[in-house]
N, C-alpha and C. Protein backbone atom coordinates (compact mmCIF):
# COMPACT_ATOMS: atom_id res chain seq x y z
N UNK A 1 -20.12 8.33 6.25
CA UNK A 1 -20.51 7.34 5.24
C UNK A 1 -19.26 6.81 4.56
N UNK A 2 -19.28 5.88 4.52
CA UNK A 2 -18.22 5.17 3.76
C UNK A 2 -17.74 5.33 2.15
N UNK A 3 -16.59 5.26 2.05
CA UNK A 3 -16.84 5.47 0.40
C UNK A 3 -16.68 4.20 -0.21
N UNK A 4 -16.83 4.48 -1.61
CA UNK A 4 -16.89 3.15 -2.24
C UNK A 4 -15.39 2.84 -3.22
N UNK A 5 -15.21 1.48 -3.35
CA UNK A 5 -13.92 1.33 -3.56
C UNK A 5 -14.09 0.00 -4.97
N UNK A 6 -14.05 0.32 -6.44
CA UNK A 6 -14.27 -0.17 -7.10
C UNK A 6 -12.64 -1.19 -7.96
N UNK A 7 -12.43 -2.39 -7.80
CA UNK A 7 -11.32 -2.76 -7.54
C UNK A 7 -11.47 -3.67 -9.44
N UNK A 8 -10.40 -3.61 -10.56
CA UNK A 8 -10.08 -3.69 -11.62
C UNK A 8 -8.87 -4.72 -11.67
N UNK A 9 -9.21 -6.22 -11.93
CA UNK A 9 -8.64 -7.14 -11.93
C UNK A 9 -8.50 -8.11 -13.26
N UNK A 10 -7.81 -9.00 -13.78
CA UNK A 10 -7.39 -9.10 -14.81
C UNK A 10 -7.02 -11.09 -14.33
N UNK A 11 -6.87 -11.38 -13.31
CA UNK A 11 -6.22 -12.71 -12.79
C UNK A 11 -6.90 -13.08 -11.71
N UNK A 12 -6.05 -14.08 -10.38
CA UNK A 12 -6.26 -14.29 -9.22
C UNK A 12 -6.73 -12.93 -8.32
N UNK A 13 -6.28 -12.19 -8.71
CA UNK A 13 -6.81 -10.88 -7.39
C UNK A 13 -6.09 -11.07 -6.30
N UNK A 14 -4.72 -10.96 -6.21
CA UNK A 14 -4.60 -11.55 -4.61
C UNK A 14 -4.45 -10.28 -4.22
N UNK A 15 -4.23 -9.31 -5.07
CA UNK A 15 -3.84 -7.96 -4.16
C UNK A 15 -5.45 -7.50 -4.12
N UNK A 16 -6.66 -8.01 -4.71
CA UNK A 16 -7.93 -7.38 -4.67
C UNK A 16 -7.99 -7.87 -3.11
N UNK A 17 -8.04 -8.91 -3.09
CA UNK A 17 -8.46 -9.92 -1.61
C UNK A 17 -7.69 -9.25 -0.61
N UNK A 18 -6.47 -9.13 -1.01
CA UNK A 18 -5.65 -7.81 0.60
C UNK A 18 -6.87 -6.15 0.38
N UNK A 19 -6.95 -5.76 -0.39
CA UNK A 19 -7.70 -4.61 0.17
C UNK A 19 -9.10 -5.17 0.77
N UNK A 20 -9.66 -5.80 -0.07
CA UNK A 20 -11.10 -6.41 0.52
C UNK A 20 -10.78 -6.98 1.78
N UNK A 21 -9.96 -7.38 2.47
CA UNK A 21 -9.59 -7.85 4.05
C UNK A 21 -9.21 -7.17 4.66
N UNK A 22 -9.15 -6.07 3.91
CA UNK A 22 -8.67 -4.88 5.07
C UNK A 22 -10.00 -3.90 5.12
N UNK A 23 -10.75 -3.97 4.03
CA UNK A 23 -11.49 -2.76 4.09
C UNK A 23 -12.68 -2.65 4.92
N UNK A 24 -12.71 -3.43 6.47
CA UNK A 24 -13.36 -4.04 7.24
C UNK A 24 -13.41 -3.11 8.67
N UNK A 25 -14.65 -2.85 9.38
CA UNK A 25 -14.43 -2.68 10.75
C UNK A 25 -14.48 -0.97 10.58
N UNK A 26 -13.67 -0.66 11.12
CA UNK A 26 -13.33 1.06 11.09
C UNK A 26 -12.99 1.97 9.77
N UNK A 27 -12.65 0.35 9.12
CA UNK A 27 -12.06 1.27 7.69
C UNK A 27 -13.06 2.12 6.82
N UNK A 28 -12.33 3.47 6.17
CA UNK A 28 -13.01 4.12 5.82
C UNK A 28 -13.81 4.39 3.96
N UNK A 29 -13.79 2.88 4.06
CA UNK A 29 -13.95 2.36 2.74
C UNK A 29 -14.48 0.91 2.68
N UNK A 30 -15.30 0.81 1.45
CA UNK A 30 -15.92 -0.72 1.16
C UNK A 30 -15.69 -0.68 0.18
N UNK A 31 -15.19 -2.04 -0.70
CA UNK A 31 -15.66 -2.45 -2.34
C UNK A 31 -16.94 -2.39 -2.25
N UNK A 32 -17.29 -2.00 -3.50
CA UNK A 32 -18.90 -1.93 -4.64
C UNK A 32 -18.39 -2.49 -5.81
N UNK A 33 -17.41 -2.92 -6.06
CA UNK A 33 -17.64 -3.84 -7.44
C UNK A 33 -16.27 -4.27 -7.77
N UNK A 34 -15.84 -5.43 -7.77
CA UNK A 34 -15.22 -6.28 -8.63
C UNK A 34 -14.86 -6.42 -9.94
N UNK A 35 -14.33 -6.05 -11.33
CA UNK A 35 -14.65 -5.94 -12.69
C UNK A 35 -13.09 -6.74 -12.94
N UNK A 36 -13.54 -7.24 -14.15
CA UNK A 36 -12.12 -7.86 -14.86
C UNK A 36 -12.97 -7.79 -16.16
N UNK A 37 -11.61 -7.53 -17.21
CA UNK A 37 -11.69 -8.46 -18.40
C UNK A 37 -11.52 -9.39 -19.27
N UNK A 38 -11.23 -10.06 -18.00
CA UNK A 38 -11.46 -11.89 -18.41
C UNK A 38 -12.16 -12.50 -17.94
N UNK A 39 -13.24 -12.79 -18.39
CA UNK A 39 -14.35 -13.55 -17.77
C UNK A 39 -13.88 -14.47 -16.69
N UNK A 40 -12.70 -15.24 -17.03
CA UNK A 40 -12.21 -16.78 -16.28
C UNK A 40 -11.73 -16.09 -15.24
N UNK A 41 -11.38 -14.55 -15.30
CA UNK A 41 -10.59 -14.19 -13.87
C UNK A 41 -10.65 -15.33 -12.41
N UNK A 42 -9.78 -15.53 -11.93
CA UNK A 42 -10.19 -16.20 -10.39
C UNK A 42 -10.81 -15.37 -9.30
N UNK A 43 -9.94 -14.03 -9.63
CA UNK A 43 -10.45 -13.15 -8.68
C UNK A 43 -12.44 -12.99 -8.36
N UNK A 44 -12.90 -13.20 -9.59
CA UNK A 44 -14.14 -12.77 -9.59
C UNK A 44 -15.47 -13.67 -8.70
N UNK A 45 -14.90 -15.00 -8.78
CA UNK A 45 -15.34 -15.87 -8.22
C UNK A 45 -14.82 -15.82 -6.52
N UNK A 46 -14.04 -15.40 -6.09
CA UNK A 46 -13.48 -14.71 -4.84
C UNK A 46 -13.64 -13.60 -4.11
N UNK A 47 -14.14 -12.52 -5.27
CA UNK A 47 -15.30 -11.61 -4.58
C UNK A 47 -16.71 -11.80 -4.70
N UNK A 48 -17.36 -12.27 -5.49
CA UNK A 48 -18.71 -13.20 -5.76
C UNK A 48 -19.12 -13.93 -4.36
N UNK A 49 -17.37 -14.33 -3.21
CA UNK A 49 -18.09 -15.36 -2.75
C UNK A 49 -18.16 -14.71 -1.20
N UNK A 50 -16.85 -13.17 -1.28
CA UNK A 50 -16.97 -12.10 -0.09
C UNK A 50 -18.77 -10.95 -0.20
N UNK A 51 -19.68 -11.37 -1.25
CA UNK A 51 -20.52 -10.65 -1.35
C UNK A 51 -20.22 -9.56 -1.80
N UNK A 52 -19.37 -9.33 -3.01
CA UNK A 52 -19.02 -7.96 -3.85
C UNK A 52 -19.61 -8.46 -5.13
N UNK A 53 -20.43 -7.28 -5.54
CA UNK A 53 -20.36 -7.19 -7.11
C UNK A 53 -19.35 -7.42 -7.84
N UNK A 54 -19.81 -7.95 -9.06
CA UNK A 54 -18.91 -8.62 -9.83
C UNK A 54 -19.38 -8.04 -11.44
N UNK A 55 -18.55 -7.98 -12.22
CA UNK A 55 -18.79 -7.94 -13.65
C UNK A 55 -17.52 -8.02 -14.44
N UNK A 56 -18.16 -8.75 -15.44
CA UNK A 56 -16.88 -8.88 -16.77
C UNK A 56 -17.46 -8.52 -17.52
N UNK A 57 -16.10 -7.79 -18.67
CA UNK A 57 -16.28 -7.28 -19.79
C UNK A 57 -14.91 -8.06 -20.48
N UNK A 58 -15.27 -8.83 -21.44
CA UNK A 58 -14.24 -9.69 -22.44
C UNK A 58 -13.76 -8.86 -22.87
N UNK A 59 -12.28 -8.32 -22.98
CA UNK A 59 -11.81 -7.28 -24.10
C UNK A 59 -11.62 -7.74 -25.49
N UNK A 60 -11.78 -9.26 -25.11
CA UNK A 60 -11.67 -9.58 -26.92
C UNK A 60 -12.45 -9.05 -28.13
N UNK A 61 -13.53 -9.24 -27.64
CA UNK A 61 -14.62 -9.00 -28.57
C UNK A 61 -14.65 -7.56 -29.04
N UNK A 62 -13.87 -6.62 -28.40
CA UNK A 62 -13.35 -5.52 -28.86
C UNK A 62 -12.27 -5.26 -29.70
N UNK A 63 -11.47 -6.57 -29.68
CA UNK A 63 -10.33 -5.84 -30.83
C UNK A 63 -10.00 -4.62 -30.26
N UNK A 64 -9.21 -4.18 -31.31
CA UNK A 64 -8.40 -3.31 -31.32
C UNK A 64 -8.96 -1.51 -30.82
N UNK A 65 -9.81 -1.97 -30.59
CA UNK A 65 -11.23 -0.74 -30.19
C UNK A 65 -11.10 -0.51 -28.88
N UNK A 66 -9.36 -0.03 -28.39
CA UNK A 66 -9.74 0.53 -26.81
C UNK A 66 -10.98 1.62 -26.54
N UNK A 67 -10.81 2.09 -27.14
CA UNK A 67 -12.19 3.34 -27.09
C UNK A 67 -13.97 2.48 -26.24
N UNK A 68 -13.76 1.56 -27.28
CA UNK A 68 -15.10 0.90 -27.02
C UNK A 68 -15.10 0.57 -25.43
N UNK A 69 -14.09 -0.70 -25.33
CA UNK A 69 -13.75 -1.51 -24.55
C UNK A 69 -13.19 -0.30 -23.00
N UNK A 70 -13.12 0.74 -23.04
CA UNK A 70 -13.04 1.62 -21.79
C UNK A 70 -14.21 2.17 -21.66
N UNK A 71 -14.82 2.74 -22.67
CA UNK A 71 -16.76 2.88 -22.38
C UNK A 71 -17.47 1.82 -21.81
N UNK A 72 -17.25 0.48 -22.24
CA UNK A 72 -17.75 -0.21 -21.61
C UNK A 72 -17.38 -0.28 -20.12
N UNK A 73 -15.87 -0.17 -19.54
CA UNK A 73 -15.97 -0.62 -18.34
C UNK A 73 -16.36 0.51 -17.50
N UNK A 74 -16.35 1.91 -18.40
CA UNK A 74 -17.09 3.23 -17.72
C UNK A 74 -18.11 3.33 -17.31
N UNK A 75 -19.31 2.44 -18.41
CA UNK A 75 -20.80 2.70 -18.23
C UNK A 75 -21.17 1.69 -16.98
N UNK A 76 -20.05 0.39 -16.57
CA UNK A 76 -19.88 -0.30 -15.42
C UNK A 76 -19.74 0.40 -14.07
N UNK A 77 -18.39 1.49 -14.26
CA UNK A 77 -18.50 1.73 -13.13
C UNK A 77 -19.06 2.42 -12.98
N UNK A 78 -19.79 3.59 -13.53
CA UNK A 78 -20.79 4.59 -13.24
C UNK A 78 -22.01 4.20 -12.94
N UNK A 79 -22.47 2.81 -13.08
CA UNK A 79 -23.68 2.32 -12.22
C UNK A 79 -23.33 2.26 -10.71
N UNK A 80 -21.93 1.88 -10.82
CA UNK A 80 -21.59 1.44 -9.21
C UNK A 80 -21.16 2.73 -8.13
N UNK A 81 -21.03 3.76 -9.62
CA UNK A 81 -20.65 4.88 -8.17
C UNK A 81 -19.67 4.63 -7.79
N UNK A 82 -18.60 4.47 -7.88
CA UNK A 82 -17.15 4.28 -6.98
C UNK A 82 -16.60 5.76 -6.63
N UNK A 83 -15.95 5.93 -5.35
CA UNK A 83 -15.63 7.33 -5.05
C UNK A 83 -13.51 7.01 -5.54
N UNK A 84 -13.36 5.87 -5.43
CA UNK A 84 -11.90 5.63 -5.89
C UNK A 84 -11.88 4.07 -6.97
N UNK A 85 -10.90 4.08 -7.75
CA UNK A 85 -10.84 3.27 -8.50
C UNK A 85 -9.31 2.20 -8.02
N UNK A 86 -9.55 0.99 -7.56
CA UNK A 86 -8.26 0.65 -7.72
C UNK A 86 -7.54 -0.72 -8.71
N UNK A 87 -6.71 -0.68 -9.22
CA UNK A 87 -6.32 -1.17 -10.54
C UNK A 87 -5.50 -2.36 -9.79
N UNK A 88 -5.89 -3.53 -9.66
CA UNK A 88 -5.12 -4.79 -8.71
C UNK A 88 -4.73 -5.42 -10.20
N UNK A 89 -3.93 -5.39 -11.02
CA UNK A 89 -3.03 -6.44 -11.78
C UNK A 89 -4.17 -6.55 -12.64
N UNK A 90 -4.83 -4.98 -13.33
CA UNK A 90 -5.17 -5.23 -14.36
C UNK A 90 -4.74 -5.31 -15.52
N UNK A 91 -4.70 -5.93 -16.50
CA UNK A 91 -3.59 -6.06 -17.69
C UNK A 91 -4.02 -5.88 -18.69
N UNK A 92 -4.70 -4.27 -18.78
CA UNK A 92 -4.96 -3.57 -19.90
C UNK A 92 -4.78 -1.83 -19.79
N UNK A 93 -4.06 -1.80 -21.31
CA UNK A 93 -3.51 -0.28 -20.99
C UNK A 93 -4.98 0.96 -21.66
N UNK A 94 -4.84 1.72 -20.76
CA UNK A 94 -6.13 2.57 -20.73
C UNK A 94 -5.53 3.81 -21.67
N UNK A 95 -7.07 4.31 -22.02
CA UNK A 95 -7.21 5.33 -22.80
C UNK A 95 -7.11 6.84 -21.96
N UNK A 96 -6.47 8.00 -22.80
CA UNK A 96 -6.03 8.89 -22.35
C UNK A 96 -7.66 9.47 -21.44
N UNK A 97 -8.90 9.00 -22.45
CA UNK A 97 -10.04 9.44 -22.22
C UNK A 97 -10.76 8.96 -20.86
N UNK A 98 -10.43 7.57 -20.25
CA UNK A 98 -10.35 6.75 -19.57
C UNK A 98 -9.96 7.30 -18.27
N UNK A 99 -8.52 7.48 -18.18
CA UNK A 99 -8.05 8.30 -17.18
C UNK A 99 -8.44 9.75 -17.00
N UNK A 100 -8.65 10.03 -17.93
CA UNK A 100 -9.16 11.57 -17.32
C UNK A 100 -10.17 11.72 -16.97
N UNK A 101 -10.88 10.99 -17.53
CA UNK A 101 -12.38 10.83 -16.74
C UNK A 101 -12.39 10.46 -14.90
N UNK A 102 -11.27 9.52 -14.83
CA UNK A 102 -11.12 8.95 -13.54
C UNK A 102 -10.27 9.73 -12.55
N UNK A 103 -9.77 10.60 -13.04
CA UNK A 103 -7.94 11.49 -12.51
C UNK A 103 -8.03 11.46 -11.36
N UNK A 104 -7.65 11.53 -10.54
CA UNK A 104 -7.22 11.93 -9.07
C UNK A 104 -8.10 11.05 -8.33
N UNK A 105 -8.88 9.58 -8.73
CA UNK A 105 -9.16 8.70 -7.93
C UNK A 105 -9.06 7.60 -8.31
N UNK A 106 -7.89 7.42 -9.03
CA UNK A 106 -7.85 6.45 -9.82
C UNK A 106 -5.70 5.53 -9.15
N UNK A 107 -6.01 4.30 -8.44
CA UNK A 107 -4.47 4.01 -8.17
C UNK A 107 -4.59 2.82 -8.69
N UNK A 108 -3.21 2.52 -8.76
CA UNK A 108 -2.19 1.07 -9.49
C UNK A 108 -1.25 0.94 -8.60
N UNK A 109 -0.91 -0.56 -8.33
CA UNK A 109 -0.05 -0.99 -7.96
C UNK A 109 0.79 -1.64 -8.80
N UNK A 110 2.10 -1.54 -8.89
CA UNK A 110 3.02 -1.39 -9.78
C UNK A 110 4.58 -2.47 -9.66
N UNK A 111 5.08 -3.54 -9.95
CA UNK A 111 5.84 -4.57 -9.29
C UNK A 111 7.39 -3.75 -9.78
N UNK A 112 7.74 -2.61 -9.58
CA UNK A 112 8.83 -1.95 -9.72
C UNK A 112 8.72 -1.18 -8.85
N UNK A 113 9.77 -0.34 -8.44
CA UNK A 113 10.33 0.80 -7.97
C UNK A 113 10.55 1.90 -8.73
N UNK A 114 9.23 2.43 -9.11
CA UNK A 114 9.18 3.44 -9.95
C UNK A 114 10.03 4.75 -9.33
N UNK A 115 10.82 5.66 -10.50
CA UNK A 115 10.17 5.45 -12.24
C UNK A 115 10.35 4.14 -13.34
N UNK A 116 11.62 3.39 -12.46
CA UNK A 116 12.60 2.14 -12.96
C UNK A 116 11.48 1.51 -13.34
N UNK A 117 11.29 1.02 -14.77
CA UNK A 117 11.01 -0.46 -15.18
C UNK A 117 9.59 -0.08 -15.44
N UNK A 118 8.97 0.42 -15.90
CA UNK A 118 7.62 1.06 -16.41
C UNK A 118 7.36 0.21 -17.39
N UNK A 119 5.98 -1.05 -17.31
CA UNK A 119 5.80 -1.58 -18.25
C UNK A 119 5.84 -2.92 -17.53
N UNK A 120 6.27 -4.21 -18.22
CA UNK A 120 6.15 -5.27 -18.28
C UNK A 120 7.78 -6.26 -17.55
N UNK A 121 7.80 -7.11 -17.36
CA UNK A 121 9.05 -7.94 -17.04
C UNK A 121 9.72 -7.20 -16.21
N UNK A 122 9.08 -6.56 -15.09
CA UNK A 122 9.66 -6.12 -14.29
C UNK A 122 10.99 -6.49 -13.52
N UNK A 123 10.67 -7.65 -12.89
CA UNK A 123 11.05 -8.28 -11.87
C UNK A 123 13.00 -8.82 -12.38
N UNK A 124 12.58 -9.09 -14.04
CA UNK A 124 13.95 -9.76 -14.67
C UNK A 124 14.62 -8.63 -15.30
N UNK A 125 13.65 -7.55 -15.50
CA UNK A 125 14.67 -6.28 -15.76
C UNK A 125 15.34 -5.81 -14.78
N UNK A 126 15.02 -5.74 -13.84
CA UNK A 126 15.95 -5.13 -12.70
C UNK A 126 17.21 -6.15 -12.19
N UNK A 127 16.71 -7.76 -12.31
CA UNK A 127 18.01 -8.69 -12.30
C UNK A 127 19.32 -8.13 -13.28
N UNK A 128 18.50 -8.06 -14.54
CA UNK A 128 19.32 -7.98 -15.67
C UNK A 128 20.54 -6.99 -15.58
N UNK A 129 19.62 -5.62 -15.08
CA UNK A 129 20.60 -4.19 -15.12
C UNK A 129 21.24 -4.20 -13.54
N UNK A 130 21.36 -5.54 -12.92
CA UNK A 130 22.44 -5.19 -11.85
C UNK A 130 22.01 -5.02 -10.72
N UNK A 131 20.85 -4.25 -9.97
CA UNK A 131 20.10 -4.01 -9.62
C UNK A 131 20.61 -4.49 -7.98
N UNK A 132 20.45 -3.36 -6.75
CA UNK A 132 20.92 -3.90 -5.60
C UNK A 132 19.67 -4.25 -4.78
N UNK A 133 18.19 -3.50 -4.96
CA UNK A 133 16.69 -3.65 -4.83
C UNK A 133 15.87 -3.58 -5.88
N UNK A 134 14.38 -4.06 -5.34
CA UNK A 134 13.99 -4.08 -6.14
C UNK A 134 12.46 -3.92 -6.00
N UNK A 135 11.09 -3.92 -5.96
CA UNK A 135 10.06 -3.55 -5.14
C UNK A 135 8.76 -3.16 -6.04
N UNK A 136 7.92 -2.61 -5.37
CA UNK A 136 6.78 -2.31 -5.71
C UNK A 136 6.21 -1.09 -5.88
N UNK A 137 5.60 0.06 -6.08
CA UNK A 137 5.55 0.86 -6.04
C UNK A 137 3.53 1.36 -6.20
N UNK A 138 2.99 1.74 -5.51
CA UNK A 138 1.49 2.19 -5.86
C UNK A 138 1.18 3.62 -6.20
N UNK A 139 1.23 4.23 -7.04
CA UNK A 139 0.76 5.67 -8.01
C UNK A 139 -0.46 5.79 -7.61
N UNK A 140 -0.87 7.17 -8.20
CA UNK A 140 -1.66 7.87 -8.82
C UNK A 140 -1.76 7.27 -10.44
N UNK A 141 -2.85 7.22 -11.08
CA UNK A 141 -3.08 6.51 -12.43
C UNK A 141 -3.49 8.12 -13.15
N UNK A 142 -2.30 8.41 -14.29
CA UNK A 142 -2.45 9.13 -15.37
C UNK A 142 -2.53 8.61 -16.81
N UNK A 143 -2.85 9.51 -18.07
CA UNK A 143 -2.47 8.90 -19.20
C UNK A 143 -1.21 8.50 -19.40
N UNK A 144 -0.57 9.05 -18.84
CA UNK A 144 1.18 8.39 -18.81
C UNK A 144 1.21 6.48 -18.19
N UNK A 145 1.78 6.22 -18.88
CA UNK A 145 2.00 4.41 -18.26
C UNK A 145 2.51 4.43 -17.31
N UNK A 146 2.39 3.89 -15.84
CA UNK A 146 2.57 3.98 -14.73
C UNK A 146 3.72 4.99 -14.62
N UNK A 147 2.83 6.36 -14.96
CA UNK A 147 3.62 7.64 -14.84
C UNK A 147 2.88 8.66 -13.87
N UNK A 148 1.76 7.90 -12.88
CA UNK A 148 1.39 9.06 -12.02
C UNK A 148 2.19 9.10 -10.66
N UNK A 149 2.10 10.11 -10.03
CA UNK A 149 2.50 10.59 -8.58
C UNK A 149 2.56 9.14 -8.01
N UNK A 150 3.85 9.08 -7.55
CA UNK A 150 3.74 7.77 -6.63
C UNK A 150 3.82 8.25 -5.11
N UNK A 151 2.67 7.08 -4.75
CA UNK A 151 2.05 7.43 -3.32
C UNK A 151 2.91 6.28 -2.36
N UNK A 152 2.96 5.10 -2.52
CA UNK A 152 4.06 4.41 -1.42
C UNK A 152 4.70 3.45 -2.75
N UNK A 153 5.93 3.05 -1.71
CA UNK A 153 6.82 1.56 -2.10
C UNK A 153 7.65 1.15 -1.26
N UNK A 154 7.69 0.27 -1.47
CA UNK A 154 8.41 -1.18 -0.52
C UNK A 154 9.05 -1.76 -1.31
N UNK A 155 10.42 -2.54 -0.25
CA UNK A 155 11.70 -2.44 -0.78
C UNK A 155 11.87 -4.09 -0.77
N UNK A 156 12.65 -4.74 -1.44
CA UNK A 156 13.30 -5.62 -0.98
C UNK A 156 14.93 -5.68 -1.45
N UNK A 157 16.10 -6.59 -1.13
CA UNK A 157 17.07 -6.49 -1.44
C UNK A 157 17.37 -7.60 -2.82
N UNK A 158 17.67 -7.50 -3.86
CA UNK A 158 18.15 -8.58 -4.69
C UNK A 158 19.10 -9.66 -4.58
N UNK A 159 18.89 -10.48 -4.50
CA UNK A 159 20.02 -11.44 -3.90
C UNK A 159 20.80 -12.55 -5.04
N UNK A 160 22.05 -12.87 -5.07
CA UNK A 160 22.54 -13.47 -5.97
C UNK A 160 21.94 -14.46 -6.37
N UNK A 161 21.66 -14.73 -7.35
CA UNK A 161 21.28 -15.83 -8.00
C UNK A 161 19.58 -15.47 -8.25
N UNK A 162 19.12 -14.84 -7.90
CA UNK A 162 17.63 -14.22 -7.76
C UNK A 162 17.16 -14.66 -9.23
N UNK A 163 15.89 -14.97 -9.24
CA UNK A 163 15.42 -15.45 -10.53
C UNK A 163 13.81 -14.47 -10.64
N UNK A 164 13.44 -14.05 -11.81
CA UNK A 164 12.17 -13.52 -11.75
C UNK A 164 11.34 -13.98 -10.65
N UNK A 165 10.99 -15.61 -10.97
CA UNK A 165 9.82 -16.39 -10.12
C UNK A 165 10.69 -15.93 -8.44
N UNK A 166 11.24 -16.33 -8.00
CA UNK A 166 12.01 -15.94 -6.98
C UNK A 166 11.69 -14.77 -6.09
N UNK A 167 12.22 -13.72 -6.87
CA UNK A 167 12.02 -11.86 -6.62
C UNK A 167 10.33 -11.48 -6.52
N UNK A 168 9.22 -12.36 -7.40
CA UNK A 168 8.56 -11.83 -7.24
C UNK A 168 7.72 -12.69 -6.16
N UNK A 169 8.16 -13.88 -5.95
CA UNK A 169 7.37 -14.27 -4.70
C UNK A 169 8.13 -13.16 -3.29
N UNK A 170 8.79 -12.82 -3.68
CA UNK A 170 9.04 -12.15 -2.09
C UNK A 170 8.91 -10.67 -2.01
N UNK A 171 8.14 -10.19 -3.39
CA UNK A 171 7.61 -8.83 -3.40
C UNK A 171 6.60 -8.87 -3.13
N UNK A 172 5.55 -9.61 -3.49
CA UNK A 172 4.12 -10.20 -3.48
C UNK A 172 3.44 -9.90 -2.10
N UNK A 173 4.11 -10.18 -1.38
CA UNK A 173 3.94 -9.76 0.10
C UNK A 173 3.78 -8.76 0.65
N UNK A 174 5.06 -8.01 0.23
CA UNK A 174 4.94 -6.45 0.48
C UNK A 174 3.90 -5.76 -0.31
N UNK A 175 3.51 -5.98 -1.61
CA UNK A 175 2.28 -5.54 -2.22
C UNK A 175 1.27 -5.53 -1.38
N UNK A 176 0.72 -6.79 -0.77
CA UNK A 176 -0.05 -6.83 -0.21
C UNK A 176 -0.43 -6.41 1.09
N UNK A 177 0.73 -5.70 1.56
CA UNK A 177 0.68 -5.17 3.06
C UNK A 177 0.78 -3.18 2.00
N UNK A 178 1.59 -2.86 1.33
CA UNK A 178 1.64 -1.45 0.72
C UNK A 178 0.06 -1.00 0.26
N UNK A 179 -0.59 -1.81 -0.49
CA UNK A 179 -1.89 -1.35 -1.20
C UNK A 179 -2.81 -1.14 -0.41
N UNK A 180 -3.29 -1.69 0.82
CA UNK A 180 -4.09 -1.36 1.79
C UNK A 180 -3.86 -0.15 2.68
N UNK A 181 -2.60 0.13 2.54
CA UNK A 181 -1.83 0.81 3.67
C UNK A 181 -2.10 2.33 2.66
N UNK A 182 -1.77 1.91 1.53
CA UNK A 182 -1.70 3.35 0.41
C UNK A 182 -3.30 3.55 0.63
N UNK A 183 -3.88 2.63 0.28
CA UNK A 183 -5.33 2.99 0.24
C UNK A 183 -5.97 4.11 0.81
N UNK A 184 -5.78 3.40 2.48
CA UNK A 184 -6.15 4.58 3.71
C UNK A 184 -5.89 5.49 4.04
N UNK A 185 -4.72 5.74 3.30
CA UNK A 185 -4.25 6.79 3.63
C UNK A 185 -4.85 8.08 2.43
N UNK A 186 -4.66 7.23 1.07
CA UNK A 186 -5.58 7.79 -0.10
C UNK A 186 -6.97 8.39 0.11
N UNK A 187 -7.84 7.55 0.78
CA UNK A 187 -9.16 7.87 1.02
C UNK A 187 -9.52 9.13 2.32
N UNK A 188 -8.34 9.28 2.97
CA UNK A 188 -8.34 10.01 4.15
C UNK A 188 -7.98 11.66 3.48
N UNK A 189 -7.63 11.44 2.07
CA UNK A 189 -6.69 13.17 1.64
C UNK A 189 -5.41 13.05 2.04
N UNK A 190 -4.99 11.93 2.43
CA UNK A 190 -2.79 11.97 2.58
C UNK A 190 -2.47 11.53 1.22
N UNK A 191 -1.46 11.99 0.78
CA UNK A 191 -0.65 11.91 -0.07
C UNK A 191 0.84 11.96 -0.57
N UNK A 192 1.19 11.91 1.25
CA UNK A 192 2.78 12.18 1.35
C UNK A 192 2.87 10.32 0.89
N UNK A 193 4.23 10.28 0.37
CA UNK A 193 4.92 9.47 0.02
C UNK A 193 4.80 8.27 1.39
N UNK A 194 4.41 7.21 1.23
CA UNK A 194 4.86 5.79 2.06
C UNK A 194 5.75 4.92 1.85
N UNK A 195 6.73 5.02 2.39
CA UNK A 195 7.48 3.78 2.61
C UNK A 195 7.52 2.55 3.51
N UNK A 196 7.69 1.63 3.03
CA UNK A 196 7.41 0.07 3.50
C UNK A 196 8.89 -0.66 3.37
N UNK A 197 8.99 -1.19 4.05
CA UNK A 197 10.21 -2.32 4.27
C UNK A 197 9.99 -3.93 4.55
């Protein structure tokens, strides 16, 4: 039986749409639900139209009430049953209560080369400090900020003159070939380290 693969989006989804195109045929996994908390997401209308459940939860209307606003997307996914959770460029930081509820099925994909650059402006922090690569990285999701076990990453080289917009169109890619690849291997019980080039 297949397991279910509940995918947490915030934008376009392009890294949702690489697992959902992969999770086809032999694979040992399907999405059951789609979720963002932005209603306008693009992504949502893009799995809406692959035949995945869909739901939004506005985090606005929560304020400052992460507590609330992670119950809510809890009492979401616990209708859907998901056997793994995956976090495609969601852009909200979770509660300690959140993750532990989810622990050990819960991944992120990450536009650094972790541990380097944890957080935000990835792509121009690593310009900034000199940086000879630069990459992606997909974890394990703890209460720590992209501080769980990292499961793969992929590399690219920094090149002179490299500009954020630049670096991250040519990581973007490799995301999208790493997260599917981490996936299967996730859902199978592997957990050795992947590397991608």
């Amino acid at each position: 039986m297949s397991k279910r693969v509940a995918i947490l989006i915030s934008g376009g989804g392009s890294n949702m749409v690489s697992l959902c195109e992969d999770m086809v045929g032999e694979h040992p996994a399907r999405p059951c639900l789609v979720l963002s908390n932005n209603p306008d997401a693009g992504g949502l209308a893009k799995a809406a139209a692959r035949g995945i459940d869909t739901v939004a939860i506005d985090h606005r209307p929560f304020g400052k009430d992460r507590a609330a606003f992670d119950a809510a997307v809890t009492d979401a996914l616990e209708r859907a049953e998901p056997d793994v959770i995956c976090l495609a460029g969601f852009m909200r930081i979770l509660t300690p209560e959140f993750t532990a509820r989810w622990e050990g099925r819960m991944l992120n994909i990450h536009p650094s080369l972790l541990p380097k650059y944890k957080g935000l402006n990835t792509h121009a922090r690593a310009i900034e400090a000199g940086d000879t690569e630069a990459g992606c990285s997909v974890h394990e999701v703890t209460a720590e900020l992209d501080g769980g076990p990292i499961l793969g990453q992929a590399r690219v080289p920094i090149l002179e003159g490299d500009t954020h917009d630049a670096l991250a169109a040519r990581i973007l890619p490799l995301e999208h070939k790493l997260y599917p690849a981490v996936l299967r291997r996730f859902i199978k019980g592997e957990r050795e380290l992947l590397n991608l080039s």
